[in-house]
C-alpha atoms as a PDB file:
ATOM      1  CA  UNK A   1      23.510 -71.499 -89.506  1.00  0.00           C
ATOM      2  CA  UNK A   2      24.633 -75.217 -89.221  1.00  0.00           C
ATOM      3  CA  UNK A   3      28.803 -75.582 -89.882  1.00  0.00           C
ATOM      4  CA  UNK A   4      27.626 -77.334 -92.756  1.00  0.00           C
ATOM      5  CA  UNK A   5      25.405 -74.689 -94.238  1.00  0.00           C
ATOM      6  CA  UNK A   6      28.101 -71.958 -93.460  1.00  0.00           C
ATOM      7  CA  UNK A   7      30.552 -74.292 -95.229  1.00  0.00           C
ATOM      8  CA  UNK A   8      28.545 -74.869 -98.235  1.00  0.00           C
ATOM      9  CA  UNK A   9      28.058 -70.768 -99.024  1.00  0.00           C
ATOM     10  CA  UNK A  10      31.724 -70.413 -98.400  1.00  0.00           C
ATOM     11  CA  UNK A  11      32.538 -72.991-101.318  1.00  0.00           C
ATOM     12  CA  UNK A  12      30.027 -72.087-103.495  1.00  0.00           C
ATOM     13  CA  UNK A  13      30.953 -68.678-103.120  1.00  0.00           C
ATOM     14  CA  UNK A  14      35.090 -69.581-104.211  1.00  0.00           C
ATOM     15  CA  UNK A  15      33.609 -71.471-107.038  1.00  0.00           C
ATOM     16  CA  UNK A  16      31.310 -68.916-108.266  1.00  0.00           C
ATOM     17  CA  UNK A  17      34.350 -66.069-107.987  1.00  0.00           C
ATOM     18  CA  UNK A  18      36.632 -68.942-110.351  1.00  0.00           C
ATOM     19  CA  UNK A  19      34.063 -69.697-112.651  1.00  0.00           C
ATOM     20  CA  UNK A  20      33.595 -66.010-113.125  1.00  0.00           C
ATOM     21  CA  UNK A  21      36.949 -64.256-112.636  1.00  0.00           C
ATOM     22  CA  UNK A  22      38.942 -66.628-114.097  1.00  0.00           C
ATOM     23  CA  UNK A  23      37.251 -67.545-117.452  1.00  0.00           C
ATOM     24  CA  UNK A  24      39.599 -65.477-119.468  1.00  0.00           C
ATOM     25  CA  UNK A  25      42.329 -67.293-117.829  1.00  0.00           C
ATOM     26  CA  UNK A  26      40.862 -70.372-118.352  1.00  0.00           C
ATOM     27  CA  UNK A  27      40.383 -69.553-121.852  1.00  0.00           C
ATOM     28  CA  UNK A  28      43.788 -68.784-122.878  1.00  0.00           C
ATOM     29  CA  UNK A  29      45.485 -72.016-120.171  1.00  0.00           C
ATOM     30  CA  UNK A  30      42.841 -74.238-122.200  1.00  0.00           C
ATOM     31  CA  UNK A  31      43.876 -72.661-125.725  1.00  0.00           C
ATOM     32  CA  UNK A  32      47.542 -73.794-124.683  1.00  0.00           C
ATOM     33  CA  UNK A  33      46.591 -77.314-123.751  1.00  0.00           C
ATOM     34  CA  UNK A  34      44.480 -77.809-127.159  1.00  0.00           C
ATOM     35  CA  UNK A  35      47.076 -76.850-129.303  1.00  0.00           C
ATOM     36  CA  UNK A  36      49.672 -78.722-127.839  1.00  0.00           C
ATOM     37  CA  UNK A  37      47.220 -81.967-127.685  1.00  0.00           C
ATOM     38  CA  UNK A  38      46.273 -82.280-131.756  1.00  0.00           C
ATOM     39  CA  UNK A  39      50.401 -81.772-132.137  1.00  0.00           C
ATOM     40  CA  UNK A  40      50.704 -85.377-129.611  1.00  0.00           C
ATOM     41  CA  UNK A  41      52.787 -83.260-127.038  1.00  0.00           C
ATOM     42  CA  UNK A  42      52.136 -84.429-123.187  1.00  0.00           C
ATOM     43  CA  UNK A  43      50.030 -82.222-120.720  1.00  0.00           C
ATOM     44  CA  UNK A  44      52.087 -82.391-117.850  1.00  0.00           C
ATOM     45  CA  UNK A  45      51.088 -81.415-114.722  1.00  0.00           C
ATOM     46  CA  UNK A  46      53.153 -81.204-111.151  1.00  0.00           C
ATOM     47  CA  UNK A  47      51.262 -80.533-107.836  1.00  0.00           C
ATOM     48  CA  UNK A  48      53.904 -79.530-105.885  1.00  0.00           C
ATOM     49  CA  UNK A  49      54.135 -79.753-102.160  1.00  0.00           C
ATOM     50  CA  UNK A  50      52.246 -81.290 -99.573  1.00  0.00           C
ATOM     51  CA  UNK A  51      48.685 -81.973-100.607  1.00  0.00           C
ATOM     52  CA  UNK A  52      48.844 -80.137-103.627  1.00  0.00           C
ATOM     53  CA  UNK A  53      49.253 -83.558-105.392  1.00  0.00           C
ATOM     54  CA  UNK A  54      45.804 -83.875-105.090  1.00  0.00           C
ATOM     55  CA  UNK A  55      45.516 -81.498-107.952  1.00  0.00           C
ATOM     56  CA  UNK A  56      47.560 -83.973-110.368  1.00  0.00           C
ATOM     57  CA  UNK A  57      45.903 -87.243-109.334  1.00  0.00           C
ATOM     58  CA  UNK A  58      42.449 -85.525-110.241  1.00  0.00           C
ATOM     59  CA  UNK A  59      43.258 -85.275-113.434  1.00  0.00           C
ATOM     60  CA  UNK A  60      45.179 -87.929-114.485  1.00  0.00           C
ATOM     61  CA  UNK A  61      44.416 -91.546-115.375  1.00  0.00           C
ATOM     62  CA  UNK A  62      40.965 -90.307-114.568  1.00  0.00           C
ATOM     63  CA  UNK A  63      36.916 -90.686-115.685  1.00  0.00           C
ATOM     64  CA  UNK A  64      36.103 -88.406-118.181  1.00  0.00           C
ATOM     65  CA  UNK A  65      39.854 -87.185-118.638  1.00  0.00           C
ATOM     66  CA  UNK A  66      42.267 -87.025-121.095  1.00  0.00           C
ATOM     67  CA  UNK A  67      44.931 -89.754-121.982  1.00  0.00           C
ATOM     68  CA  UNK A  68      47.793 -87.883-122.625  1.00  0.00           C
ATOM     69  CA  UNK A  69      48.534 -86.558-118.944  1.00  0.00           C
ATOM     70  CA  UNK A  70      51.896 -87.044-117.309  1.00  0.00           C
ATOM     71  CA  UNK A  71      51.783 -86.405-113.798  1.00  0.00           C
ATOM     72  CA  UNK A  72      54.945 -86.253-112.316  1.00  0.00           C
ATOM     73  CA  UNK A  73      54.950 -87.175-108.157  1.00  0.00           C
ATOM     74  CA  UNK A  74      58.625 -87.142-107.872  1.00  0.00           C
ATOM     75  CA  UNK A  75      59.721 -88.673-104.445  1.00  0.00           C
ATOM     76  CA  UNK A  76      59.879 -86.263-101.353  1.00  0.00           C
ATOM     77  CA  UNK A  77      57.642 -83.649-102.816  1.00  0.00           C
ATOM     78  CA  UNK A  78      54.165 -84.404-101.898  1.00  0.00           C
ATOM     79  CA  UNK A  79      52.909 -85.934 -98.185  1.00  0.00           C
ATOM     80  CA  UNK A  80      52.557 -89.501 -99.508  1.00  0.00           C
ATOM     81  CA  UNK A  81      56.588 -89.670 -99.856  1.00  0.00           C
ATOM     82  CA  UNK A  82      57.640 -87.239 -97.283  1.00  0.00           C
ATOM     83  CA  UNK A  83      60.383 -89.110 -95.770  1.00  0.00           C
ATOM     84  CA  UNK A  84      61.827 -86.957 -95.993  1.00  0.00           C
ATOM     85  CA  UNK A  85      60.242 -83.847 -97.585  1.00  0.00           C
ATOM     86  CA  UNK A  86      62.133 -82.500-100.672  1.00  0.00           C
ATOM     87  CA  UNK A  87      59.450 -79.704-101.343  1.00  0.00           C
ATOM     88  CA  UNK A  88      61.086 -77.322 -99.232  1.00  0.00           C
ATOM     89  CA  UNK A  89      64.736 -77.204-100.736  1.00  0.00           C
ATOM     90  CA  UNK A  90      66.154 -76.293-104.210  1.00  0.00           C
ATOM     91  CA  UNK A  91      67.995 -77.318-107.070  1.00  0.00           C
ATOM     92  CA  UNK A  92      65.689 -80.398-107.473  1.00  0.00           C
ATOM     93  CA  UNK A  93      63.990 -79.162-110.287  1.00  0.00           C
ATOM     94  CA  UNK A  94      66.356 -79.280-113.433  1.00  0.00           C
ATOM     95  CA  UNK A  95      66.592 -83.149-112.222  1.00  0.00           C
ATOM     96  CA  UNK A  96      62.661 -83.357-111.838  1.00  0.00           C
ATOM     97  CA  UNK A  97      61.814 -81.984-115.538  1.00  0.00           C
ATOM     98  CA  UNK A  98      64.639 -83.994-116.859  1.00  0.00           C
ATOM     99  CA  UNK A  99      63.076 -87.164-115.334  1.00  0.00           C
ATOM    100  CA  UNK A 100      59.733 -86.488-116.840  1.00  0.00           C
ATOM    101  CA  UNK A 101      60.998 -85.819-120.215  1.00  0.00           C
ATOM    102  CA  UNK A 102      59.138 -82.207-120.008  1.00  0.00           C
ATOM    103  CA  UNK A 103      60.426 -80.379-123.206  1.00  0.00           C
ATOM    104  CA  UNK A 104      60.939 -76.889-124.604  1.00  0.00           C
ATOM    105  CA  UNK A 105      57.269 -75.702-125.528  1.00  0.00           C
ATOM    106  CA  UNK A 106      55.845 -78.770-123.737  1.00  0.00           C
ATOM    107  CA  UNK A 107      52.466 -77.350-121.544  1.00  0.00           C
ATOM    108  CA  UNK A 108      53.427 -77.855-117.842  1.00  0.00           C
ATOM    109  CA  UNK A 109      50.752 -76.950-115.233  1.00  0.00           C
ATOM    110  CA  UNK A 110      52.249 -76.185-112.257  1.00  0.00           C
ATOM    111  CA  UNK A 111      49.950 -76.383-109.158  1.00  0.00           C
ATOM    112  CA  UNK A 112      50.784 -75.180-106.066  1.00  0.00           C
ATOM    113  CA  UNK A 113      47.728 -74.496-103.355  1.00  0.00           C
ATOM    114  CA  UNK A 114      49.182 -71.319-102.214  1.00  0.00           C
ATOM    115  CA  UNK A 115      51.584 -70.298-105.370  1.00  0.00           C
ATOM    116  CA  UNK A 116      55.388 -69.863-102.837  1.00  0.00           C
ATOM    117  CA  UNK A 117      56.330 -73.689-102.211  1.00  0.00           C
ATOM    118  CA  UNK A 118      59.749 -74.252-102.381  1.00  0.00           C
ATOM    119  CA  UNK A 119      59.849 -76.583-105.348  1.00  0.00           C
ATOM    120  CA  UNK A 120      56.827 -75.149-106.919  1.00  0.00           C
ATOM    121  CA  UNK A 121      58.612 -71.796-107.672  1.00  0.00           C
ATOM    122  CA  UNK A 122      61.862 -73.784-108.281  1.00  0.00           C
ATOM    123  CA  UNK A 123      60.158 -76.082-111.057  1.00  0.00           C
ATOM    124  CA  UNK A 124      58.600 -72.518-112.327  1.00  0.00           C
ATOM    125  CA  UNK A 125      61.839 -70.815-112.689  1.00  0.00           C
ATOM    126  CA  UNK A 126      63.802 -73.708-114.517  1.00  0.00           C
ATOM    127  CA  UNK A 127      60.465 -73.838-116.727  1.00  0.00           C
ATOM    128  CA  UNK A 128      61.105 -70.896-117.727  1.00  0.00           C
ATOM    129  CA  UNK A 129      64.666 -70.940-118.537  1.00  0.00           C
ATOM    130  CA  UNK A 130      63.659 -74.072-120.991  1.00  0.00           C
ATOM    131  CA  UNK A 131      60.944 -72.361-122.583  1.00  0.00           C
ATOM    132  CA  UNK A 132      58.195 -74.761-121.537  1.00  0.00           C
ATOM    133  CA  UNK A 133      54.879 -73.179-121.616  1.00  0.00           C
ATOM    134  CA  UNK A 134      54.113 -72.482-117.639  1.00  0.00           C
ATOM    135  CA  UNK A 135      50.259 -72.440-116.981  1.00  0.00           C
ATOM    136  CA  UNK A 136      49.970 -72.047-112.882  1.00  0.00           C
ATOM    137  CA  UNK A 137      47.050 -72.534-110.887  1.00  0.00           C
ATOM    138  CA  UNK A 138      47.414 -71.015-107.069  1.00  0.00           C
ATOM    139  CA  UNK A 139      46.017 -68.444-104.856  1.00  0.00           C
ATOM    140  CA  UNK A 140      46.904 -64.863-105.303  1.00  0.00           C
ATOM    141  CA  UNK A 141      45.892 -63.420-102.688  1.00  0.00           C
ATOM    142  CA  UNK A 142      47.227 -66.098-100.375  1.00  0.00           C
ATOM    143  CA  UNK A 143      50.703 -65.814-101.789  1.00  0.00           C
ATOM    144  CA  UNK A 144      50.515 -61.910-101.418  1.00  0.00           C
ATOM    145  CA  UNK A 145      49.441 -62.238 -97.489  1.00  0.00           C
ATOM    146  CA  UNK A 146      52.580 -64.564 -97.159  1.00  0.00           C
ATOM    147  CA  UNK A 147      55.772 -62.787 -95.832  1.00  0.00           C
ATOM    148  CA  UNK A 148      58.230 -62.007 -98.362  1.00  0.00           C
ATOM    149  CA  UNK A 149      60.913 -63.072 -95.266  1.00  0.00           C
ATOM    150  CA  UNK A 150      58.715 -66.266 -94.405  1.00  0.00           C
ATOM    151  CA  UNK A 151      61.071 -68.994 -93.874  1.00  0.00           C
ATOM    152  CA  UNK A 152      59.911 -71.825 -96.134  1.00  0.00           C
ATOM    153  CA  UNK A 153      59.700 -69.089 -99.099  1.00  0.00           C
ATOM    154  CA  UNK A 154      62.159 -69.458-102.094  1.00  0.00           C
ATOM    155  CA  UNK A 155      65.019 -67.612-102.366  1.00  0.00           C
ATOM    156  CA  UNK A 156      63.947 -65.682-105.169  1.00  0.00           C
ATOM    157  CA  UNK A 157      61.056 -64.922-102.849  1.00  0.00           C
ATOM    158  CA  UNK A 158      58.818 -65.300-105.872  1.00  0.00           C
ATOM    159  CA  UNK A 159      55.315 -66.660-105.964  1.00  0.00           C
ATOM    160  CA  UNK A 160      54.827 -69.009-109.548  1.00  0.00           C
ATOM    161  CA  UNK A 161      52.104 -66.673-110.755  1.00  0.00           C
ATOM    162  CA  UNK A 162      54.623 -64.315-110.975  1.00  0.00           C
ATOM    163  CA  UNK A 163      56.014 -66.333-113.253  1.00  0.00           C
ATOM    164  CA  UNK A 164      53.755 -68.031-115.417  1.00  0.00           C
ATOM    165  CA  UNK A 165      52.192 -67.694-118.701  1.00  0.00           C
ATOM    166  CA  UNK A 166      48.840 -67.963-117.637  1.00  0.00           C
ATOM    167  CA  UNK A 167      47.950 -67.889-113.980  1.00  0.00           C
ATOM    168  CA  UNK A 168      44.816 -69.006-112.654  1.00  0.00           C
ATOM    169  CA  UNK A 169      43.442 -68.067-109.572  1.00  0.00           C
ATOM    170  CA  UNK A 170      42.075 -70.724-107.921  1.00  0.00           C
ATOM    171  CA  UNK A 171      40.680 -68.013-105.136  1.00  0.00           C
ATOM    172  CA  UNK A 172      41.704 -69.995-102.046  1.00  0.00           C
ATOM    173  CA  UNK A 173      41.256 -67.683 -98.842  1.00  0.00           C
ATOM    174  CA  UNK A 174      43.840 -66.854 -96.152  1.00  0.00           C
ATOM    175  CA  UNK A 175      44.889 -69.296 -94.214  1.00  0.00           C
ATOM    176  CA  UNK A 176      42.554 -71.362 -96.272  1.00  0.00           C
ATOM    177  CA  UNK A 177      40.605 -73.138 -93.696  1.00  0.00           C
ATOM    178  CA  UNK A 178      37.455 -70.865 -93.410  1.00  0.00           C
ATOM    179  CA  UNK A 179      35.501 -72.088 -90.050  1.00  0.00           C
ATOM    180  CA  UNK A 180      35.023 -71.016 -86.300  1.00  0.00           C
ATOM    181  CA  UNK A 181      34.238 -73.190 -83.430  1.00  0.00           C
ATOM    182  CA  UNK A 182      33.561 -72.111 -79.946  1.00  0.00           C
ATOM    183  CA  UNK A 183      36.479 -72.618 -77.817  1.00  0.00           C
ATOM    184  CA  UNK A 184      38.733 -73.538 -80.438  1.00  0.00           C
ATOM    185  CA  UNK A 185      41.180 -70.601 -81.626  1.00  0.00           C
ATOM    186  CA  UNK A 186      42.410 -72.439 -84.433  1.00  0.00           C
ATOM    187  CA  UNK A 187      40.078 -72.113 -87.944  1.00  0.00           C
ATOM    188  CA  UNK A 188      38.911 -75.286 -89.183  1.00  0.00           C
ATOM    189  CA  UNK A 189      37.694 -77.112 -92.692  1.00  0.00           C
ATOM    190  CA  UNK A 190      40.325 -76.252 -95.343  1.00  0.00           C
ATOM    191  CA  UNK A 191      39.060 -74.927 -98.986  1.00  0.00           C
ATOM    192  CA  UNK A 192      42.286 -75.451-101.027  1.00  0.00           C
ATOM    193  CA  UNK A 193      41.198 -79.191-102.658  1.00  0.00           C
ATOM    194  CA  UNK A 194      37.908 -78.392-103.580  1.00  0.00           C
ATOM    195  CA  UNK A 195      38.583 -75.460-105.118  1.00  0.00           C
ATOM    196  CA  UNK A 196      41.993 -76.470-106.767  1.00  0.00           C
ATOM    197  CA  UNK A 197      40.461 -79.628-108.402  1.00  0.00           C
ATOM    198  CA  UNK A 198      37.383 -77.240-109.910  1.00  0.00           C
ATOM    199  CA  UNK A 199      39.767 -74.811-111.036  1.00  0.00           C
ATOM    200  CA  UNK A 200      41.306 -77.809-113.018  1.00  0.00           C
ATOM    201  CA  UNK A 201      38.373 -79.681-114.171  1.00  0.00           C
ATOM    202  CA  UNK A 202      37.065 -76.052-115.468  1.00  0.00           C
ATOM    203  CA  UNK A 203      40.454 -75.905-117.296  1.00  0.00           C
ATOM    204  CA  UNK A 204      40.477 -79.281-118.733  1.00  0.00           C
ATOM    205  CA  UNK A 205      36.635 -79.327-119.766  1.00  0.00           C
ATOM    206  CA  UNK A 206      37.218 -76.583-122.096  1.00  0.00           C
ATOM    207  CA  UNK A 207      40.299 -78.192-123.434  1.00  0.00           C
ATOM    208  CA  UNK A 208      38.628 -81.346-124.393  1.00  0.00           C
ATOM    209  CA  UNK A 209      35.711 -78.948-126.213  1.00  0.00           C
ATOM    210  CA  UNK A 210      38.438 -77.338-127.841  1.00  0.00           C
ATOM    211  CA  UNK A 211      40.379 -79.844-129.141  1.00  0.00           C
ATOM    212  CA  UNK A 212      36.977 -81.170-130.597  1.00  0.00           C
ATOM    213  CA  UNK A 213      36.436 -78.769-132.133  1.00  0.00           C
ATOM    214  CA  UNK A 214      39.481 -78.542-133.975  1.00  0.00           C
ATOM    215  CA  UNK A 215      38.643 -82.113-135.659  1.00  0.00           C
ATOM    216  CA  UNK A 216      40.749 -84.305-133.464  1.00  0.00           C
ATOM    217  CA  UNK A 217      39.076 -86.912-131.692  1.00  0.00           C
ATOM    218  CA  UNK A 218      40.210 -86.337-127.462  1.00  0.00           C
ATOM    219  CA  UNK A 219      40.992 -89.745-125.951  1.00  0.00           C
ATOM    220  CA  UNK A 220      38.779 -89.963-122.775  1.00  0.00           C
ATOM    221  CA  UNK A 221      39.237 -92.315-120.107  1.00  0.00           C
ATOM    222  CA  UNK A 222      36.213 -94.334-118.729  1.00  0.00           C
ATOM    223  CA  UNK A 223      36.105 -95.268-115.177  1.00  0.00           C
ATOM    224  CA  UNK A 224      37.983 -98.782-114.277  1.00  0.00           C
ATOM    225  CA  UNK A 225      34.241 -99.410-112.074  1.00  0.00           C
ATOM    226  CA  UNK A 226      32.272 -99.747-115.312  1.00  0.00           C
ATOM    227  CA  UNK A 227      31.305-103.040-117.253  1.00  0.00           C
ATOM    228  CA  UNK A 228      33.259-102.494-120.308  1.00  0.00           C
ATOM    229  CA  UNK A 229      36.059-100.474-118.579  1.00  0.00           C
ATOM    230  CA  UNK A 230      38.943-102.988-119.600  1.00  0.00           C
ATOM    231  CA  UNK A 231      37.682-103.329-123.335  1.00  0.00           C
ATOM    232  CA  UNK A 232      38.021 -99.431-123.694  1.00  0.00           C
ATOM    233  CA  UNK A 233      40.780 -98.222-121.311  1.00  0.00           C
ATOM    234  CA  UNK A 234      43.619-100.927-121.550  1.00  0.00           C
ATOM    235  CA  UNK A 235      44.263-100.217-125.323  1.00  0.00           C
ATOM    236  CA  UNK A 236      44.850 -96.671-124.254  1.00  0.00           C
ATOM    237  CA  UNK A 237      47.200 -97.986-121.145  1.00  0.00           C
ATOM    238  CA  UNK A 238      49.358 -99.833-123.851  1.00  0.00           C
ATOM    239  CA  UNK A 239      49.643 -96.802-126.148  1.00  0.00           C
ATOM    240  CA  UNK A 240      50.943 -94.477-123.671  1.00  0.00           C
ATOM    241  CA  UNK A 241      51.979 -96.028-120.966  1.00  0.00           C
ATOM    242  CA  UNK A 242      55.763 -95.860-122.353  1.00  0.00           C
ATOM    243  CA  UNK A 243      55.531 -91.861-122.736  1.00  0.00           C
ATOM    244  CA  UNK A 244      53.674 -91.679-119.708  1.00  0.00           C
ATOM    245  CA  UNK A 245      55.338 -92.315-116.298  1.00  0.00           C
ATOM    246  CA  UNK A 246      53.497 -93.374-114.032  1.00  0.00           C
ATOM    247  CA  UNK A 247      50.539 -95.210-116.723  1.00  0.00           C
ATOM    248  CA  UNK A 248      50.919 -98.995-116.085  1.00  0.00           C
ATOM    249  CA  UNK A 249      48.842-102.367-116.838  1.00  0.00           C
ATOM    250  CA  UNK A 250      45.772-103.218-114.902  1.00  0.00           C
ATOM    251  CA  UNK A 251      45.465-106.981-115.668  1.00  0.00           C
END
């Protein structure tokens, strides 16, 4: 079988255990985000650590998303701003939810690829203290291979699933890349992005049905590639962009 072929099953196979495993979870994280949408609260989201931003930027400001996401990509916490990394040290995140304006029972998903970044299960615990509704979306089983006495864990030596309202498994395999070359002893082709940004989309598709459903129209963005794309999405820019952080004028 070709490295491409092999990689294919592999993905499709992580999918196919999230679409199936998880659609309870998904049920009761996109029950959460409904609700709080018809009452105008802010879905936040933080992706927390490394690449894990990833998982914010898909959904925000994005084709065929909702409006009223606030991604928060504080400085130092993701590999774009790095310089130095924050993500690995604590007491950050009372000053990172007071930035964003995230509220007592305000939705906050909390991605983390693996579920024991540093930040990730700082920004969990605080959550919790301020009674913000935690939905998490990490890798169980990856957490639970992870020493408690690793190094870069928190102190708490928690993993945010553990600490969540609703976790969702986003089924990401130890040590998430998932191929073998010849001669190489390192595994190759990670898993984590693919599989964290269908876990979300899952999430966020039944939100939108759901908040249908309960008669309130869902503002959706349209891509900024499309004829027409100015005409619909720059009214929406003006109306949120002072709630939302980092929203801001195209034109």
């Amino acid at each position: 079988m070709s490295l491409v072929k092999e990689y294919q099953s592999i993905i499709c196979d992580i999918l196919g255990k999230i679409s199936d495993e998880e659609a309870e979870n998904i049920d009761k994280a996109s029950d959460i985000l409904a609700e709080c949408y018809a009452e105008d609260k802010l879905i936040h989201i933080f992706g927390a650590g490394g690449h894990s931003a990833i998982a914010a930027m898909e959904i925000f400001w994005r084709a065929g998303g909702l409006t009223k996401i606030n991604a928060m990509f504080p400085a130092g916490t993701n590999i774009i701003t790095a310089n130095p990394t924050t993500a690995k040290i604590t007491g950050l995140a009372p000053y990172i939810l007071n930035y964003y304006e995230v509220k007592e029972n305000d939705p906050l998903i909390l991605v983390n690829f693996y579920g024991l970044n540093t930040i990730a299960v700082d920004v969990a615990l605080e959550a919790k203290k301020r009674g913000i509704k935690l939905i998490t979306v990490n890798s169980r089983g990856f957490a639970h291979k992870v020493p408690k006495d690793f190094k870069w864990r928190h102190p708490s030596k928690k993993n945010i699933h553990e600490i969540a309202d609703v976790a969702v498994d986003n089924h990401v395999p130890y040590p998430d890349a998932v191929l073998k070359v010849d001669g190489i002893e390192e595994a190759i082709t990670p898993t984590a992005t693919i599989a964290t940004c269908f876990t979300l989309n899952c999430i966020m598709s039944e939100t939108i049905r759901k908040i249908a459903e309960k008669g309130v129209k869902p503002e959706i963005w349209i891509s900024n590639n499309i004829p027409g794309c100015d005409e619909h999405n720059n009214p929406l820019v003006e109306k949120y962009r002072h709630r939302i952080h980092h929203l801001y004028p195209v034109v």
